[in-house]
C-alpha atoms as a PDB file:
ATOM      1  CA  UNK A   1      77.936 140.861 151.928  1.00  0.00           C
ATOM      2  CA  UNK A   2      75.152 143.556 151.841  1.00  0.00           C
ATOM      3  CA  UNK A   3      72.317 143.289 148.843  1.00  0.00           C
ATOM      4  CA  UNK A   4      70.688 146.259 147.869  1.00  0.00           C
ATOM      5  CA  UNK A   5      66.549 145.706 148.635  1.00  0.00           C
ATOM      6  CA  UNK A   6      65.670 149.225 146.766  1.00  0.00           C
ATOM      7  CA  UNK A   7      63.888 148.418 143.414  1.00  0.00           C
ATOM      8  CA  UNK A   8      65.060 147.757 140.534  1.00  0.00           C
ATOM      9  CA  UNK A   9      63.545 148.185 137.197  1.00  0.00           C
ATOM     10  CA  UNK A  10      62.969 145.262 135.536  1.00  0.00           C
ATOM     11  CA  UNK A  11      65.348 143.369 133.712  1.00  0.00           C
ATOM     12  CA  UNK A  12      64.488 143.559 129.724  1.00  0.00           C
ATOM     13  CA  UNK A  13      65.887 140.523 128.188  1.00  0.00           C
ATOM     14  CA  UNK A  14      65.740 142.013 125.031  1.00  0.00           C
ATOM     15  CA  UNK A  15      67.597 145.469 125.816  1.00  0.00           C
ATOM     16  CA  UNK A  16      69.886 146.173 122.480  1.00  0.00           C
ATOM     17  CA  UNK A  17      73.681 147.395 123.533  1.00  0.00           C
ATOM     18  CA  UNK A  18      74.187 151.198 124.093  1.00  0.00           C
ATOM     19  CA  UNK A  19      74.458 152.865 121.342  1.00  0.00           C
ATOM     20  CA  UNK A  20      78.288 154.334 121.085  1.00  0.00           C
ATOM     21  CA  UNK A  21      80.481 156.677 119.059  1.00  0.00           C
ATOM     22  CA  UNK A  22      83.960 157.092 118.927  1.00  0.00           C
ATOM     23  CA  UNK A  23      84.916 159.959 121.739  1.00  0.00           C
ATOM     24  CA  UNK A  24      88.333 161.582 121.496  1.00  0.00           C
ATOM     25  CA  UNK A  25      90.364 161.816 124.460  1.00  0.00           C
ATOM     26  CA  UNK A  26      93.751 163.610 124.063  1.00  0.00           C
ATOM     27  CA  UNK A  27      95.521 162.044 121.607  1.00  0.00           C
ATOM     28  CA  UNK A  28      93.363 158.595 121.659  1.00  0.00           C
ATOM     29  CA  UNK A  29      89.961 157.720 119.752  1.00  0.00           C
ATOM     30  CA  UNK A  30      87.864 155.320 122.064  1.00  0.00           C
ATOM     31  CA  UNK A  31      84.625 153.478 120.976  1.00  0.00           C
ATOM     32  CA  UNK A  32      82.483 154.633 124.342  1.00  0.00           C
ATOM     33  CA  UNK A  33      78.613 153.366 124.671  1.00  0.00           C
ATOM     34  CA  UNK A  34      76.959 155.471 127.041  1.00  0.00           C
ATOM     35  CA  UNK A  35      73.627 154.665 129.229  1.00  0.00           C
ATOM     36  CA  UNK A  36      71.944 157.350 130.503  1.00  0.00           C
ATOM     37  CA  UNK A  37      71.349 157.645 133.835  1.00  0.00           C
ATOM     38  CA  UNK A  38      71.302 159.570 137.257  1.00  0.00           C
ATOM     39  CA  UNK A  39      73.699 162.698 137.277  1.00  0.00           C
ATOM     40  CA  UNK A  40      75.159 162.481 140.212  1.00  0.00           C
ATOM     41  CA  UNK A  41      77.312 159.454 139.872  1.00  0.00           C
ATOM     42  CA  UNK A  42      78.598 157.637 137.407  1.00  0.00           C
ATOM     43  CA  UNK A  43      79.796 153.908 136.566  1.00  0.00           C
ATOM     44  CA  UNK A  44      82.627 153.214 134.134  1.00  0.00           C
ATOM     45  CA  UNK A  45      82.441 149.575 132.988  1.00  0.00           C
ATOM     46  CA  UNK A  46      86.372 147.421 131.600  1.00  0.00           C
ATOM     47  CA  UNK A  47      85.727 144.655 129.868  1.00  0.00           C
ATOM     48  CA  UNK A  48      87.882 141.482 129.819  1.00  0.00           C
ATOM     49  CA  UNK A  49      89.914 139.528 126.918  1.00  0.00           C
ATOM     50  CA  UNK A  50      88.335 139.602 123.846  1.00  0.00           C
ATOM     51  CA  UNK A  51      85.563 141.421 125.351  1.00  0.00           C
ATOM     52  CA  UNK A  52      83.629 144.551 124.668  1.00  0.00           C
ATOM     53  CA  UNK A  53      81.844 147.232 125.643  1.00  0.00           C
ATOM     54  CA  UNK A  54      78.613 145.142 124.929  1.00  0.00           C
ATOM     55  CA  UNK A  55      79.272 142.770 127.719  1.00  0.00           C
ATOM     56  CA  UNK A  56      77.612 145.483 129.851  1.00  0.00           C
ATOM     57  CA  UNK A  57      74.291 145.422 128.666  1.00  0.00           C
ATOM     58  CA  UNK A  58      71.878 144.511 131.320  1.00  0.00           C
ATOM     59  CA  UNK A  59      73.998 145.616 134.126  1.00  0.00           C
ATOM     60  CA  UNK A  60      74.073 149.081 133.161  1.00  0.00           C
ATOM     61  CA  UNK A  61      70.672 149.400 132.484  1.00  0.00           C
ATOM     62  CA  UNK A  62      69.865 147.831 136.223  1.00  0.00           C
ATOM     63  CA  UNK A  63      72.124 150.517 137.400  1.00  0.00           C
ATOM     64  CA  UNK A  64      70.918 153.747 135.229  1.00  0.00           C
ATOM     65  CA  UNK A  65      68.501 154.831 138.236  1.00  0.00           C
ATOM     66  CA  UNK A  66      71.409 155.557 140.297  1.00  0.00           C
ATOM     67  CA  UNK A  67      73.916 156.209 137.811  1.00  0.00           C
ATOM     68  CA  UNK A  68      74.545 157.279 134.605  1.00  0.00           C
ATOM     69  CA  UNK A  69      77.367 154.381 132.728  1.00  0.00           C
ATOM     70  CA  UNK A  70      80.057 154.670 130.250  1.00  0.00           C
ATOM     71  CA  UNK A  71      81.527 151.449 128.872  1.00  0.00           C
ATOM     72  CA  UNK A  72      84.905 151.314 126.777  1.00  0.00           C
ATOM     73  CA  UNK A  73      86.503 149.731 124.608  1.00  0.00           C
ATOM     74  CA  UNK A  74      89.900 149.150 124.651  1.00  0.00           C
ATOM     75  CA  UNK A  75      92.142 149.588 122.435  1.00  0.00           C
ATOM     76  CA  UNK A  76      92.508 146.863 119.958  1.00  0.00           C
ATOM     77  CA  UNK A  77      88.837 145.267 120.774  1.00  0.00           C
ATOM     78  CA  UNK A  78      85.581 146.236 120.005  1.00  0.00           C
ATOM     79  CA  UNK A  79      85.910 149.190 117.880  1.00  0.00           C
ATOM     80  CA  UNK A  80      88.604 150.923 119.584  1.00  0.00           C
ATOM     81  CA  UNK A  81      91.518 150.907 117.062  1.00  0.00           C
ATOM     82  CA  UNK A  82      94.827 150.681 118.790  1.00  0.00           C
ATOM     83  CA  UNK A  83      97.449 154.166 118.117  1.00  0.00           C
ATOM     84  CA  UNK A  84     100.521 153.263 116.572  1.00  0.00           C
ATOM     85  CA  UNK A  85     103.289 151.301 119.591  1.00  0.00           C
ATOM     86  CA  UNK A  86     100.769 150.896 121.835  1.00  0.00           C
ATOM     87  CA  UNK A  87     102.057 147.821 123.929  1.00  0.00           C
ATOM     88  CA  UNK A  88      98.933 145.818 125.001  1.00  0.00           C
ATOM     89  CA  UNK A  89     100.137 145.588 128.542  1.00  0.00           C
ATOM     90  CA  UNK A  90      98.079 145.616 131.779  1.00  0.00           C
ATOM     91  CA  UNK A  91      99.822 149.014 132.738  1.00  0.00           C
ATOM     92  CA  UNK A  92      99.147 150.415 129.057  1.00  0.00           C
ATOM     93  CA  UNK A  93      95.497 149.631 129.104  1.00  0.00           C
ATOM     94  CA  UNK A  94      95.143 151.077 132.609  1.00  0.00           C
ATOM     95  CA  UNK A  95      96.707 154.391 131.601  1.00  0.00           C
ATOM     96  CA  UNK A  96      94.124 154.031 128.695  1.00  0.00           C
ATOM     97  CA  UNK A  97      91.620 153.956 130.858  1.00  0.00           C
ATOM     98  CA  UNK A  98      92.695 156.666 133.321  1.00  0.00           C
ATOM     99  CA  UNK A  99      93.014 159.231 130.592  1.00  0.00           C
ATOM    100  CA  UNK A 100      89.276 158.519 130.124  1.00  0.00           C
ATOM    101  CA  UNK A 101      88.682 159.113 133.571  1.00  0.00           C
ATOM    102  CA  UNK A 102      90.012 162.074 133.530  1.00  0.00           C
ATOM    103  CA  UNK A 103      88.531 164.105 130.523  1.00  0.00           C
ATOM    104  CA  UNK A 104      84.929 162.723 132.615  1.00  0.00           C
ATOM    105  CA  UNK A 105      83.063 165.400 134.530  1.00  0.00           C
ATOM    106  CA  UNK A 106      81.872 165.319 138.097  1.00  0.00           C
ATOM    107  CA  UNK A 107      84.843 163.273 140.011  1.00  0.00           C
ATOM    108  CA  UNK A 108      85.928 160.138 140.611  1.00  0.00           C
ATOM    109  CA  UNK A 109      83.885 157.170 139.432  1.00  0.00           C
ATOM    110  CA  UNK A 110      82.229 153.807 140.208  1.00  0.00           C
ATOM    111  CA  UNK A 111      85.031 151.667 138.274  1.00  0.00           C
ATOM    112  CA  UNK A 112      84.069 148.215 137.395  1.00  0.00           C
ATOM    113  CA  UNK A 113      86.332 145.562 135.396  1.00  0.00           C
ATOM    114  CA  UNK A 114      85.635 141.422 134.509  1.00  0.00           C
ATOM    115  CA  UNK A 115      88.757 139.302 134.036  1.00  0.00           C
ATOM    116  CA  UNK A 116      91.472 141.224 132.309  1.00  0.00           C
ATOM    117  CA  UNK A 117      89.430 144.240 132.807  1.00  0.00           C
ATOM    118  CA  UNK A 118      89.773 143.810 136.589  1.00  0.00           C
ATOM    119  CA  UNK A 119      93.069 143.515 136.378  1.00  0.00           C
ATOM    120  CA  UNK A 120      93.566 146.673 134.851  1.00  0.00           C
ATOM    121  CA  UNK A 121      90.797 148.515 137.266  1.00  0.00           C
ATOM    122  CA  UNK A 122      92.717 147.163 140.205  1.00  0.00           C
ATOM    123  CA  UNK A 123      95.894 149.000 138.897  1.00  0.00           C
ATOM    124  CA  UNK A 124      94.121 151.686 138.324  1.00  0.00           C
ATOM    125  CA  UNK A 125      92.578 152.247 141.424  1.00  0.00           C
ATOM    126  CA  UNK A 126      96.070 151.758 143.202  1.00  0.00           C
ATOM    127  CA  UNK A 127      97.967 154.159 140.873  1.00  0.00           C
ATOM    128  CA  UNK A 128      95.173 156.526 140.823  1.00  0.00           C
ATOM    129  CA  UNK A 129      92.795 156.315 143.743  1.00  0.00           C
ATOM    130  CA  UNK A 130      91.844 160.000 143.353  1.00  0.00           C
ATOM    131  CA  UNK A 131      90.001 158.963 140.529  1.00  0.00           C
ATOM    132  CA  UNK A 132      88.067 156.227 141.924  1.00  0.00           C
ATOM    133  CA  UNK A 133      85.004 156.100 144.237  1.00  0.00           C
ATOM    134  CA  UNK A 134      84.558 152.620 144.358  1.00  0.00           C
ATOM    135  CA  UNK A 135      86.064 149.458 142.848  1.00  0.00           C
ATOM    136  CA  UNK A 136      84.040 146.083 141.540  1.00  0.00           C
ATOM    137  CA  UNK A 137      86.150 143.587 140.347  1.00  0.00           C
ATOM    138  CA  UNK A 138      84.257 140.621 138.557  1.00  0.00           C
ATOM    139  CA  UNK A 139      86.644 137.688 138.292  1.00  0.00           C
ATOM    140  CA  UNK A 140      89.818 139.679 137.879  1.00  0.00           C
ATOM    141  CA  UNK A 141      92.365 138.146 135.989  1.00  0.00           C
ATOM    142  CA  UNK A 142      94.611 137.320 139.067  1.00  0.00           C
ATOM    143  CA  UNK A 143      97.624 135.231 138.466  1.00  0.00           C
ATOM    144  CA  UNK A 144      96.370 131.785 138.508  1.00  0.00           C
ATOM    145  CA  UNK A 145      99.450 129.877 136.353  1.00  0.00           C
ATOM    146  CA  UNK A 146      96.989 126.608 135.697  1.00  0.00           C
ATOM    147  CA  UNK A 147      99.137 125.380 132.519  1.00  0.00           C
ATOM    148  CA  UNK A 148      95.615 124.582 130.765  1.00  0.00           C
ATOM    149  CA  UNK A 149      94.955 125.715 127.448  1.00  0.00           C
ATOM    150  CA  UNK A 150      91.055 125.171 127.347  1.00  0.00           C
ATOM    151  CA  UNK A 151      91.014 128.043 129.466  1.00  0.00           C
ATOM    152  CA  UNK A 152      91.224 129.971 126.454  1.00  0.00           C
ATOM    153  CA  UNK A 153      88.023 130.475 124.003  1.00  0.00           C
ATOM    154  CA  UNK A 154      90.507 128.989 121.918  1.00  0.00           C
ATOM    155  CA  UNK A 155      93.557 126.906 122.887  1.00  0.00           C
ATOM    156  CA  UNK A 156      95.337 127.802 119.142  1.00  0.00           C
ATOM    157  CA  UNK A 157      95.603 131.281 120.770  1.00  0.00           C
ATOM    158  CA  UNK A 158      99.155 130.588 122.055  1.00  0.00           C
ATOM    159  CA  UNK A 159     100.681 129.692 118.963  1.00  0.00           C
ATOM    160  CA  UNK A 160      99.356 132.072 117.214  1.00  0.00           C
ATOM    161  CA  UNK A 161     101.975 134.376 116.721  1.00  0.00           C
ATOM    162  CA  UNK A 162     105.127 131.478 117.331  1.00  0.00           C
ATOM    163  CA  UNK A 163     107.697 131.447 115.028  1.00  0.00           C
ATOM    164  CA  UNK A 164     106.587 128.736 112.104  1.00  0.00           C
ATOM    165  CA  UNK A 165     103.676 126.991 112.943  1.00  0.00           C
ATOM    166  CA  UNK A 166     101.760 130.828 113.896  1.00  0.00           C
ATOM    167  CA  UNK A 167     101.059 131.927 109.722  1.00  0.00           C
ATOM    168  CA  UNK A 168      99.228 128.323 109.937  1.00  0.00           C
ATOM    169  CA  UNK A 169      97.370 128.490 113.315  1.00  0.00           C
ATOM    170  CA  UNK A 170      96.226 132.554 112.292  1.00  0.00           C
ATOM    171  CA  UNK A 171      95.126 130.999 108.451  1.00  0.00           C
ATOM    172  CA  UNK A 172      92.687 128.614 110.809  1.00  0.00           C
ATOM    173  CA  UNK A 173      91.443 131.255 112.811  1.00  0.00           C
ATOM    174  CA  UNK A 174      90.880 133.539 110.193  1.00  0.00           C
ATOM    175  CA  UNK A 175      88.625 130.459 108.746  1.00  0.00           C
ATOM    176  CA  UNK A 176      86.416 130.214 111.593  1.00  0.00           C
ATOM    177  CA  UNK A 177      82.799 131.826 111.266  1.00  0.00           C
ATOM    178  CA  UNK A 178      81.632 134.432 113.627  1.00  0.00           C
ATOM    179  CA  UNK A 179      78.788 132.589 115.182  1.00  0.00           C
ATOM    180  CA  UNK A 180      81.595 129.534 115.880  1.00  0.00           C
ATOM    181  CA  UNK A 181      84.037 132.046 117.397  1.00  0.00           C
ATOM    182  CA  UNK A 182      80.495 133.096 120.173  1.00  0.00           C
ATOM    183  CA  UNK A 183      79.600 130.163 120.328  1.00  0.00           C
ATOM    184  CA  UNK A 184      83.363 129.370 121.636  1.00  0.00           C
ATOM    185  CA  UNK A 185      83.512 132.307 124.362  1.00  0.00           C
ATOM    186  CA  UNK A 186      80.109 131.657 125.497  1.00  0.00           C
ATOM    187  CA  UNK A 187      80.841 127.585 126.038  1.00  0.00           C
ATOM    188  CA  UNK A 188      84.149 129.121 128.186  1.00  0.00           C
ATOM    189  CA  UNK A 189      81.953 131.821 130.254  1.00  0.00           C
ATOM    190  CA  UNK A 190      79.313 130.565 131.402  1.00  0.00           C
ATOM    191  CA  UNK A 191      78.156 127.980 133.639  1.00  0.00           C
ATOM    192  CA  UNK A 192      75.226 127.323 131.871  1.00  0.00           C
ATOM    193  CA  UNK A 193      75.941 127.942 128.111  1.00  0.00           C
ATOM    194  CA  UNK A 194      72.380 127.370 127.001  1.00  0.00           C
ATOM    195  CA  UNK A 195      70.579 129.597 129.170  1.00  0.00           C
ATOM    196  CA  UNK A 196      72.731 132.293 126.763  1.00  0.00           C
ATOM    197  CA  UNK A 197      69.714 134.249 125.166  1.00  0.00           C
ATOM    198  CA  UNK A 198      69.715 133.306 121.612  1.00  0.00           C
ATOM    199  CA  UNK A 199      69.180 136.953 120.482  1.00  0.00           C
ATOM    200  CA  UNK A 200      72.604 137.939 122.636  1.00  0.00           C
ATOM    201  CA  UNK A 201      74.198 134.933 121.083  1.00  0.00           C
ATOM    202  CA  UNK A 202      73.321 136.829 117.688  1.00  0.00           C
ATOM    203  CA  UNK A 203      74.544 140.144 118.407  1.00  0.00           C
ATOM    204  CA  UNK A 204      77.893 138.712 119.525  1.00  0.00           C
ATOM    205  CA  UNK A 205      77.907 136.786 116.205  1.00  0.00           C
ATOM    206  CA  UNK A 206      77.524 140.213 114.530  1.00  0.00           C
ATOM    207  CA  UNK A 207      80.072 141.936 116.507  1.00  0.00           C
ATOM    208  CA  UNK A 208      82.624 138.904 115.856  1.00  0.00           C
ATOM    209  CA  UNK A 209      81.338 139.455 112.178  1.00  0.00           C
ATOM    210  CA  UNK A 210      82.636 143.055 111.865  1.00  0.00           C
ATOM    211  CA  UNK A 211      86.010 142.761 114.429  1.00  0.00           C
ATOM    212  CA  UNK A 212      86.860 139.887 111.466  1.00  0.00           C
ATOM    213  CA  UNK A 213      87.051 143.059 108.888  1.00  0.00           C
ATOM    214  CA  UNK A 214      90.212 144.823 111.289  1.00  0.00           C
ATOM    215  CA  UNK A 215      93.547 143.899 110.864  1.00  0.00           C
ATOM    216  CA  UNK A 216      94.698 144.681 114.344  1.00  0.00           C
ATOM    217  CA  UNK A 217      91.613 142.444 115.776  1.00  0.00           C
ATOM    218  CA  UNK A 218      93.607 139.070 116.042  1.00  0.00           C
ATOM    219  CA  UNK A 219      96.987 141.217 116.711  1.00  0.00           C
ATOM    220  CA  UNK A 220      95.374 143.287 119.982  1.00  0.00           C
ATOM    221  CA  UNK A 221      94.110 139.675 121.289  1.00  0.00           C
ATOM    222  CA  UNK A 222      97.125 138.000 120.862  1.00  0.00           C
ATOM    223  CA  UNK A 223      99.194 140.406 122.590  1.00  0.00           C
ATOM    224  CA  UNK A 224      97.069 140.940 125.266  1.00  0.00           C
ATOM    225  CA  UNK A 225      96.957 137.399 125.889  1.00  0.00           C
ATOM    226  CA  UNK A 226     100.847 137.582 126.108  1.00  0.00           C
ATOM    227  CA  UNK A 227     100.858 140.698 128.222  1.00  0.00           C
ATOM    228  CA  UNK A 228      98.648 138.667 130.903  1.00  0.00           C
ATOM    229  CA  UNK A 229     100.807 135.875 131.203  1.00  0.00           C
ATOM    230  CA  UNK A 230     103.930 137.797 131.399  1.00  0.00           C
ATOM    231  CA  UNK A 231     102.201 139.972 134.526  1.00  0.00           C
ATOM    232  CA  UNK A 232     101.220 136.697 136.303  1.00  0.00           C
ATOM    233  CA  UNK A 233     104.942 136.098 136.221  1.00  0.00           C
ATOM    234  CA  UNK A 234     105.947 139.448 137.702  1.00  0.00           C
ATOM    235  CA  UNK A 235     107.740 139.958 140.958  1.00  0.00           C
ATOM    236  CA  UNK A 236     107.900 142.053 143.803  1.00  0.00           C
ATOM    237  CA  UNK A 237     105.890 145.467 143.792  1.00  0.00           C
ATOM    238  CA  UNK A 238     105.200 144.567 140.245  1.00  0.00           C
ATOM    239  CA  UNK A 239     103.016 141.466 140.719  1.00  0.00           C
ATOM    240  CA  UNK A 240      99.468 142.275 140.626  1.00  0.00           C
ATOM    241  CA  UNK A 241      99.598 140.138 144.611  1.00  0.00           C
ATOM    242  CA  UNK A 242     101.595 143.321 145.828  1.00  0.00           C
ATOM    243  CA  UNK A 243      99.824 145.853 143.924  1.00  0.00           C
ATOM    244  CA  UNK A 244      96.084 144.817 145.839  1.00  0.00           C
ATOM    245  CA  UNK A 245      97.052 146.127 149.208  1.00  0.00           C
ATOM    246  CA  UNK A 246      97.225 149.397 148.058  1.00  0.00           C
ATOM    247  CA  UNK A 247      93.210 149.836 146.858  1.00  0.00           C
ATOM    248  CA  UNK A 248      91.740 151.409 149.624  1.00  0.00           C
ATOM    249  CA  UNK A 249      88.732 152.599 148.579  1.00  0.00           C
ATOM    250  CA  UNK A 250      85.766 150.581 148.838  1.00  0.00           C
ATOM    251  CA  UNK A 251      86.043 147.419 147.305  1.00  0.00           C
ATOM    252  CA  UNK A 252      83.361 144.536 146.027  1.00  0.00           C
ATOM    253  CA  UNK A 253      84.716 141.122 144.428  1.00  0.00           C
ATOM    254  CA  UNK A 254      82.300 139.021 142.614  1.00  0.00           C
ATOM    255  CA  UNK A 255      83.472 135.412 141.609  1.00  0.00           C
ATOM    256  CA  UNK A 256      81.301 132.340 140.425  1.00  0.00           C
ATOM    257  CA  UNK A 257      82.032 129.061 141.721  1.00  0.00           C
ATOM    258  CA  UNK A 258      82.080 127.257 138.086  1.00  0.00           C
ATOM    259  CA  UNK A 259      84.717 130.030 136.612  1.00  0.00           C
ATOM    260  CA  UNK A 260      87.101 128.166 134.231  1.00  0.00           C
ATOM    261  CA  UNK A 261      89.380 131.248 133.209  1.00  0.00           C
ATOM    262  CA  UNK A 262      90.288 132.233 136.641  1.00  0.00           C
ATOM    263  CA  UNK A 263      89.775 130.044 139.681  1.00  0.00           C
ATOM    264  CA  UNK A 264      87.677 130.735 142.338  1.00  0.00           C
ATOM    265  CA  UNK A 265      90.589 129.515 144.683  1.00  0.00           C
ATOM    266  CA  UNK A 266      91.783 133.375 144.486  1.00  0.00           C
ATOM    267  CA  UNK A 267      88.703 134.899 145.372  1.00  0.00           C
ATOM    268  CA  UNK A 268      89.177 134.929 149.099  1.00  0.00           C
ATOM    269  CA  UNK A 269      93.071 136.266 148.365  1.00  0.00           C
ATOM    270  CA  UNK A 270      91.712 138.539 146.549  1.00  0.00           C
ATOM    271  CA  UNK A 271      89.577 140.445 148.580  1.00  0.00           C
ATOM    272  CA  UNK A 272      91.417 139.807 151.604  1.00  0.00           C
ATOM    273  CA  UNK A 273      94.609 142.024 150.769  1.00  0.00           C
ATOM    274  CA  UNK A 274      92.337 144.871 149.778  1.00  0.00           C
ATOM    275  CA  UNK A 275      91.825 146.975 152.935  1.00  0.00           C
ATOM    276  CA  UNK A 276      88.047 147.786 152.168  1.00  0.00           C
ATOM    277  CA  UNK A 277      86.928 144.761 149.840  1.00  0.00           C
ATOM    278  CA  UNK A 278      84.395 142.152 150.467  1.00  0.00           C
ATOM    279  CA  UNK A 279      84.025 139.159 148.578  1.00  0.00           C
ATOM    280  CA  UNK A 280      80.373 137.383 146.885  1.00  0.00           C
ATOM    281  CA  UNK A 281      80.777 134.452 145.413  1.00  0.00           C
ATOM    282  CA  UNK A 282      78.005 133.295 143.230  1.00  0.00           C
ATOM    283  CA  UNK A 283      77.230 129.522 143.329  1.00  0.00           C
ATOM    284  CA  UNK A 284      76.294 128.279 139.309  1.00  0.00           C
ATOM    285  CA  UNK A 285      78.228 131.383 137.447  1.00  0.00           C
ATOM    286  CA  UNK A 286      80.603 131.260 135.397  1.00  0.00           C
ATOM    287  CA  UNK A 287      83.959 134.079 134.147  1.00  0.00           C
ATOM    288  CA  UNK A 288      80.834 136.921 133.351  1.00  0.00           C
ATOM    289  CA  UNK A 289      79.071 137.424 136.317  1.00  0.00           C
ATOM    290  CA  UNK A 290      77.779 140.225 135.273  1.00  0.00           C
ATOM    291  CA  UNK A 291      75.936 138.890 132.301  1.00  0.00           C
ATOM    292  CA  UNK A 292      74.895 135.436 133.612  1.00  0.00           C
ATOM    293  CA  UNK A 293      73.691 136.952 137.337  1.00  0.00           C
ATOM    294  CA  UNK A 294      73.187 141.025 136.180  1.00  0.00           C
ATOM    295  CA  UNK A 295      70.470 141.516 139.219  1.00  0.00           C
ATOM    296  CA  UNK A 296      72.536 139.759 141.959  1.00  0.00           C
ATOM    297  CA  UNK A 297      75.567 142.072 140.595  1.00  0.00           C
ATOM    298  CA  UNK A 298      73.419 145.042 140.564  1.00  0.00           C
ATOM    299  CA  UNK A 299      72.288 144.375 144.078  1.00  0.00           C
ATOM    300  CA  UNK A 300      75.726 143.700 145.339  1.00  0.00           C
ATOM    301  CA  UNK A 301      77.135 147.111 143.954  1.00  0.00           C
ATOM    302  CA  UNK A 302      73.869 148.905 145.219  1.00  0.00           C
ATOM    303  CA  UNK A 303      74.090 147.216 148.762  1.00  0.00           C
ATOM    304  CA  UNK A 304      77.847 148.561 148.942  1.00  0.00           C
ATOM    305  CA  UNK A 305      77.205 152.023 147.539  1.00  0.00           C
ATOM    306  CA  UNK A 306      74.315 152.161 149.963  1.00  0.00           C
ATOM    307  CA  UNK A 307      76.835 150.827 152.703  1.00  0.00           C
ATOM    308  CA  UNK A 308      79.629 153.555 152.036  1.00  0.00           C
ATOM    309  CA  UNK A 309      76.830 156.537 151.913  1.00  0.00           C
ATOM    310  CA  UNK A 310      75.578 155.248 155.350  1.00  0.00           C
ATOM    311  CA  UNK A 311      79.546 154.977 156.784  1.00  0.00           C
ATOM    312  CA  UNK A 312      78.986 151.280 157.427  1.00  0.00           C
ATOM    313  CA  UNK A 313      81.382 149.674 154.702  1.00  0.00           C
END
């Protein structure tokens, strides 16, 4: 797997998110944070569950020399609020996202997506190649049917919405404080849970702080969580295993050896039915390569761009 060796400019540990507005696109209202960047290409970051567009920080700013970024988020998370029926499902979220893609200027994008946000760029990119120049994948959310609830920021997630015991299991939730709830995702993301910067530890506090004040916040997770499940169940063309051969663009997948969400067991799968993919897998990372290893990433996606300019990938 090729590294980028051009420069990069240095990494500022204490870079704030992009700022963002909401952006309408058709009928949808999207919360988009934008990094600018190069003009002549540009990177669309997909966050994973109970994600954001925040979880692109670093990376994006690595990347702005070459490219200009736009980071969603989807509906139901961040501050993206979800239109009325939408369904939460890997397919919804992908048509979400390609209805972005398209009101974008200047062609088909760099598309990159961590954990359920993979999954839904790898749909994408199958359904809708024309729109995609090349694909990263950081720990997509492949089916990997591990009946273990601590894979989960929180195993009370399932029951959440069950008949009779959910009103209970959503009351405890609800009672949790925001810096508990980061403190959770980071202790399930990373390899190394203390190295978290304690300032970025903050700022997810904050953002848990406000998504508490949205009454479709708990809803769009829940759901989401469901809709995963039910697509690592699918058969035939439908299973996300049959939908990977078809991505034939250029193709990078990023795993870390100490992921606990998804198993690094499917990395090798994963890149292997995709035509054009090659895999990095990085040893000591966790579910959020991207945030735990940003300047490895940022080489990795450099060293293929640079690969697929030079007709070598």
């Amino acid at each position: 797997m090729p590294l980028s060796s051009s420069p990069l400019p240095p990494l500022d540990a204490r870079q704030s998110p992009w700022s963002g507005r909401v952006e309408r696109v058709g009928d949808l209202d999207l919360y988009v944070r934008r990094t600018p960047g190069a003009k002549d290409a540009t990177v669309v970051y997909v966050h994973g569950l109970g994600g954001s567009s925040t979880n692109w920080t670093d990376l994006a700013a690595l990347l702005a020399p070459q490219a200009s970024g736009a980071a969603l988020d989807l509906p139901g998370f961040g501050f993206s609020e979800p239109m009325n029926g939408f369904t939460f499902s890997l397919t919804s979220h992908a048509d979400v996202v390609a209805r972005f893609l398209e009101s974008e200027d200047g062609g088909p994008v760099h598309l990159v997506g961590n954990s359920m946000g993979g999954a839904i760029a790898l749909l994408l990119a199958a359904n809708r190649p024309e729109l995609v120049r090349t694909l990263t994948l950081i720990s997509p959310a492949m089916p990997d049917r591990r009946p273990d609830p601590r894979r989960l920021s929180d195993p009370r997630m399932v029951l959440a919405y069950l008949p009779l015991v959910g009103r209970r299991v959503r009351r405890q939730l609800a009672e949790m404080g925001p810096k508990e709830r980061a403190e959770q995702v980071i202790r399930l993301c990373f390899a190394e849970p203390s190295a978290f910067p304690v300032h970025r530890l903050e700022e997810l506090a904050a953002e848990h702080s406000a998504r508490a004040e949205f009454e479709w916040a708990n809803l769009a997770l829940a759901r989401s969580t469901f809709e995963i499940f039910r697509a690592w169940f699918a058969g035939g063309a439908r299973s996300l295993w049959s939908v990977a051969p078809r991505v034939d663009m250029p193709a990078l997948v990023v795993w870390g050896t100490h992921d606990k969400v998804i198993s690094v067991r499917k990395a090798a799968r994963t890149a292997q039915l995709m035509p054009r993919a090659r895999l990095l897998v990085l040893p000591k990372t966790g579910h959020v390569a991207q945030m735990e290893r940003p300047v490895t990433v940022a080489r990795a996606m450099l060293g293929m761009w640079e690969s697929v300019e030079a007709g070598t990938w």
